[in-house]
Protein backbone atom coordinates (compact mmCIF):
# COMPACT_ATOMS: atom_id res chain seq x y z
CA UNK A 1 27.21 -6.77 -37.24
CA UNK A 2 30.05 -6.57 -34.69
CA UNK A 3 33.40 -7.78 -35.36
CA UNK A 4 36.07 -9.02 -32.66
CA UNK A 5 39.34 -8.75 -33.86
CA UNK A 6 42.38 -9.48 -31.45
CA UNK A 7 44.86 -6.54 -30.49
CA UNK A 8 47.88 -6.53 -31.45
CA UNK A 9 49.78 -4.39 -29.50
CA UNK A 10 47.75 -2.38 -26.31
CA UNK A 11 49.66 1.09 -25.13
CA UNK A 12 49.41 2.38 -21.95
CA UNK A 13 46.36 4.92 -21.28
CA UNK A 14 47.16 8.62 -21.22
CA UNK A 15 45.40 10.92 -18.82
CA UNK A 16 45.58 14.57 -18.54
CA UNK A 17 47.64 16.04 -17.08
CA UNK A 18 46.96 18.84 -14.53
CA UNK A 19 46.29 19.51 -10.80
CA UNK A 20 42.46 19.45 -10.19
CA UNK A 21 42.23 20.91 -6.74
CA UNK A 22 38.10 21.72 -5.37
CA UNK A 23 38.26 24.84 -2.86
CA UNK A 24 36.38 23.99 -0.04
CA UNK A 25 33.54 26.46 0.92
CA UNK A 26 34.88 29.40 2.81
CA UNK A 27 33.01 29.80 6.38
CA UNK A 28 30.81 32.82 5.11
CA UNK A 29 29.79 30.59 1.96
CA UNK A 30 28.55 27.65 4.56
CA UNK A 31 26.89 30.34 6.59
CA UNK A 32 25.23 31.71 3.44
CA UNK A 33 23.61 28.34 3.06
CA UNK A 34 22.76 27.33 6.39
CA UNK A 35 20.79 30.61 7.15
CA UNK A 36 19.12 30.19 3.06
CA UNK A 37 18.25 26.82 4.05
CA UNK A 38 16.57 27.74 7.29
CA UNK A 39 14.81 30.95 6.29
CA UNK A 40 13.12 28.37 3.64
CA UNK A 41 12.19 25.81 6.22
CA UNK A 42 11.09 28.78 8.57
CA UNK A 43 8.89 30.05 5.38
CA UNK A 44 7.39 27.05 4.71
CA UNK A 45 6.49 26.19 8.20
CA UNK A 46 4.92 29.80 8.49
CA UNK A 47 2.62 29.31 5.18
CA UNK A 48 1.55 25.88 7.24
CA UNK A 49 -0.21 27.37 10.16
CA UNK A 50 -3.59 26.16 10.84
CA UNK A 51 -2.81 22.85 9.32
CA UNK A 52 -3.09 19.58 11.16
CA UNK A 53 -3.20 15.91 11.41
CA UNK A 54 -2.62 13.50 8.04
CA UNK A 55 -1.86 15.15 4.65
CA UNK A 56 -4.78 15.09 2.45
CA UNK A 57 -5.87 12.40 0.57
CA UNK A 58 -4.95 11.42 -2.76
CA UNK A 59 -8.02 12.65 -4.85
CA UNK A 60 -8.27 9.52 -7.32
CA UNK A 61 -8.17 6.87 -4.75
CA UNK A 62 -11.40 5.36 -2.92
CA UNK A 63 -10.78 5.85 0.61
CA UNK A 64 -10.93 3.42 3.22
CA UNK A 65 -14.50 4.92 4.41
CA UNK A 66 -16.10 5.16 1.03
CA UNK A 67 -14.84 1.37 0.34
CA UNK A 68 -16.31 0.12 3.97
CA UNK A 69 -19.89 1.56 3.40
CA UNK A 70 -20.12 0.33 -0.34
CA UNK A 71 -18.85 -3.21 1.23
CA UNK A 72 -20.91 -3.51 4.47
CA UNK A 73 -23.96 -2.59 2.15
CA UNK A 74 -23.29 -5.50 0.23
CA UNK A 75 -23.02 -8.10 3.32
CA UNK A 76 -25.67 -6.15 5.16
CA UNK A 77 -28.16 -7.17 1.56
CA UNK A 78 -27.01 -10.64 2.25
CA UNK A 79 -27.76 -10.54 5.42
CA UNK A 80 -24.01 -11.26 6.99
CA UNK A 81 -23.67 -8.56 9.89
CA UNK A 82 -20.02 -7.35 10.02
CA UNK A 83 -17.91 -6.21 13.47
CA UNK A 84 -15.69 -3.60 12.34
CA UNK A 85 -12.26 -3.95 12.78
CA UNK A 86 -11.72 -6.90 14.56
CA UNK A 87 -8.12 -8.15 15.18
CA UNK A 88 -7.54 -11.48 14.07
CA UNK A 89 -4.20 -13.79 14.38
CA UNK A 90 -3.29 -15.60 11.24
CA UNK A 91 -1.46 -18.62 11.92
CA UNK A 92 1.47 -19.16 9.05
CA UNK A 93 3.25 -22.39 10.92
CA UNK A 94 3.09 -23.85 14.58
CA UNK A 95 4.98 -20.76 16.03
CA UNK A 96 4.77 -18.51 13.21
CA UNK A 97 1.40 -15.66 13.29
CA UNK A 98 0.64 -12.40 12.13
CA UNK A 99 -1.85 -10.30 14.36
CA UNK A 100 -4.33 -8.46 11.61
CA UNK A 101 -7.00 -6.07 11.85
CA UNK A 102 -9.78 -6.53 9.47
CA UNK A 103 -12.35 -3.94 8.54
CA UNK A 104 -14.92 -6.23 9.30
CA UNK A 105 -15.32 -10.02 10.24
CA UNK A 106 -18.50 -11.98 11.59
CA UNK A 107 -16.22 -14.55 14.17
CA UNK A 108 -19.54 -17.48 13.94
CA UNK A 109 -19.27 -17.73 9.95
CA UNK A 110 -15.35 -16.71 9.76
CA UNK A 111 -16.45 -14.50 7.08
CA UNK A 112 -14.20 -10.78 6.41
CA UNK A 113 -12.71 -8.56 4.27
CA UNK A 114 -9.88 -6.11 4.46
CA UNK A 115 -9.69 -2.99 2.17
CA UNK A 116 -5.94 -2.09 1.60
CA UNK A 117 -5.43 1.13 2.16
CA UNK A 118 -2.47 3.62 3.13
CA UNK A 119 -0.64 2.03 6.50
CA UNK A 120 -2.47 -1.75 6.04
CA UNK A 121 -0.54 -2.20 3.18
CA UNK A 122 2.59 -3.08 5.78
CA UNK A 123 0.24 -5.47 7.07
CA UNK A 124 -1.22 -6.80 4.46
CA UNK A 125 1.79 -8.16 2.57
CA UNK A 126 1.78 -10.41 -0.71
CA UNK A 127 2.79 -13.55 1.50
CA UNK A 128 -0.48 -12.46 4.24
CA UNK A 129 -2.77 -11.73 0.84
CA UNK A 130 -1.62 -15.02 -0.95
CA UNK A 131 -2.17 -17.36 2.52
CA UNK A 132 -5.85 -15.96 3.38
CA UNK A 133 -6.51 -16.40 -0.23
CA UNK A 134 -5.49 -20.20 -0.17
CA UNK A 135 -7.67 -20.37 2.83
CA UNK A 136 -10.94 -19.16 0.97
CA UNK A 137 -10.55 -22.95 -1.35
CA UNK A 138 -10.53 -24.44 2.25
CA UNK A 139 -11.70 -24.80 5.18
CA UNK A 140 -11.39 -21.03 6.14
CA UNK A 141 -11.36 -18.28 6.98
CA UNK A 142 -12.72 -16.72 4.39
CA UNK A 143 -11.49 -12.92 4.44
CA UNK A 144 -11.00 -10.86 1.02
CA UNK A 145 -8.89 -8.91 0.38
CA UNK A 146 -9.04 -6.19 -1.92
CA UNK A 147 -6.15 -3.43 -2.64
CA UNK A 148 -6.83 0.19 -2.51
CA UNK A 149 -8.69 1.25 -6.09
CA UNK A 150 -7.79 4.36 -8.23
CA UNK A 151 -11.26 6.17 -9.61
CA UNK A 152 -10.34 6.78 -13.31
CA UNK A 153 -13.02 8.95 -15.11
CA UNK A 154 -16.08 7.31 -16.29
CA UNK A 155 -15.74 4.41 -14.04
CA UNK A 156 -17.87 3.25 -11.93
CA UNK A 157 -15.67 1.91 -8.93
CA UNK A 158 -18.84 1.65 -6.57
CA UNK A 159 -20.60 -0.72 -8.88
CA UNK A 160 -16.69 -2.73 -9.22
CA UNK A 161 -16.97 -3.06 -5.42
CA UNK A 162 -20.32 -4.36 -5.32
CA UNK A 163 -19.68 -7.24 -7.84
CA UNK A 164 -16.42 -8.46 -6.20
CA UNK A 165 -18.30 -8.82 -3.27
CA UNK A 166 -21.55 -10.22 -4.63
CA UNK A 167 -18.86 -12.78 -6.65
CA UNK A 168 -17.24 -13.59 -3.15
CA UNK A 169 -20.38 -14.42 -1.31
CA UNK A 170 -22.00 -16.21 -3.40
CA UNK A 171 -19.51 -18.32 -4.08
CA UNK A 172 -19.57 -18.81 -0.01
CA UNK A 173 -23.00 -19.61 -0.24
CA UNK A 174 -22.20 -22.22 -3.17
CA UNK A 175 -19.66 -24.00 -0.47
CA UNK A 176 -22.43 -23.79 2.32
CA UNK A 177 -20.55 -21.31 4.64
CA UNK A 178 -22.98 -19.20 4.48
């Protein structure tokens, strides 16, 4: 247990004593590494030749393509035909709207979806996910969204896609959208 007891009588902090003095770097040191540094850079760039466009993909995340053809399968089964990304303005207030583009959306049921994935994931912010999810109890539109999905070993993440979906429009069907 900790104890407070009151001082009595405080004395004044002693510090070493001693003249601490850092040499700066001579002009051949900062040469040294400036030229270090950009022999590195210039041997990196050198073992990159050849390569182009994004960096890879991470190899235990479902990519945006894999997602779309497990999802359109699903809607395509329940007969709901899908434009692929469609851009679609989501009205927050009276002058307040974010412009989004959804992986796929049929404009005469105002049925989507949007897989989260690398760069939509600026779009597709908690506050954008939480409205169009408040919308799906009302009067539309109904667009899920699902966030980008890690494979883990001896899970089946196609057959995880197909259910949410399945869940999502059947319970559309239950509310008569579609």
């Amino acid at each position: 247990m900790l104890k407070i007891k009151k001082i009595r009588q405080y004395r004044i902090a002693k510090y070493p004593q001693g003249i601490y003095y850092h040499k700066p770097d001579t002009l051949s040191a900062k040469l040294l590494k400036t030229s270090l540094t950009a022999t590195i850079i210039t041997l990196l760039e050198s073992s990159c030749v050849g390569v182009c466009g994004p960096p890879p993909v991470e190899p235990g995340m479902v990519t945006e393509n894999e997602a779309r053809s497990i999802i359109k399968t699903v809607f395509n089964n329940n007969n709901v035909n899908l434009e692929e990304d469609i851009s679609y303005f989501l009205k927050h207030g009276e002058n307040d709207s974010t412009e989004l583009i959804l992986d796929g959306f049929n404009d005469s049921l105002s049925v989507g979806y949007e897989y989260s994935y690398g760069s939509d994931n600026y779009t597709f912010t908690y506050g954008v996910i939480n409205t169009l999810d408040s919308l799906i109890n009302e009067s539309g539109p109904y667009i899920k969204c699902i966030d980008e999905i890690e494979k883990e070993e001896g899970w089946d993440y196609k057959t995880y896609l197909e259910d949410i979906i399945q869940e999502f429009i059947d319970y559309l069907k239950t509310q008569g959208v579609i």
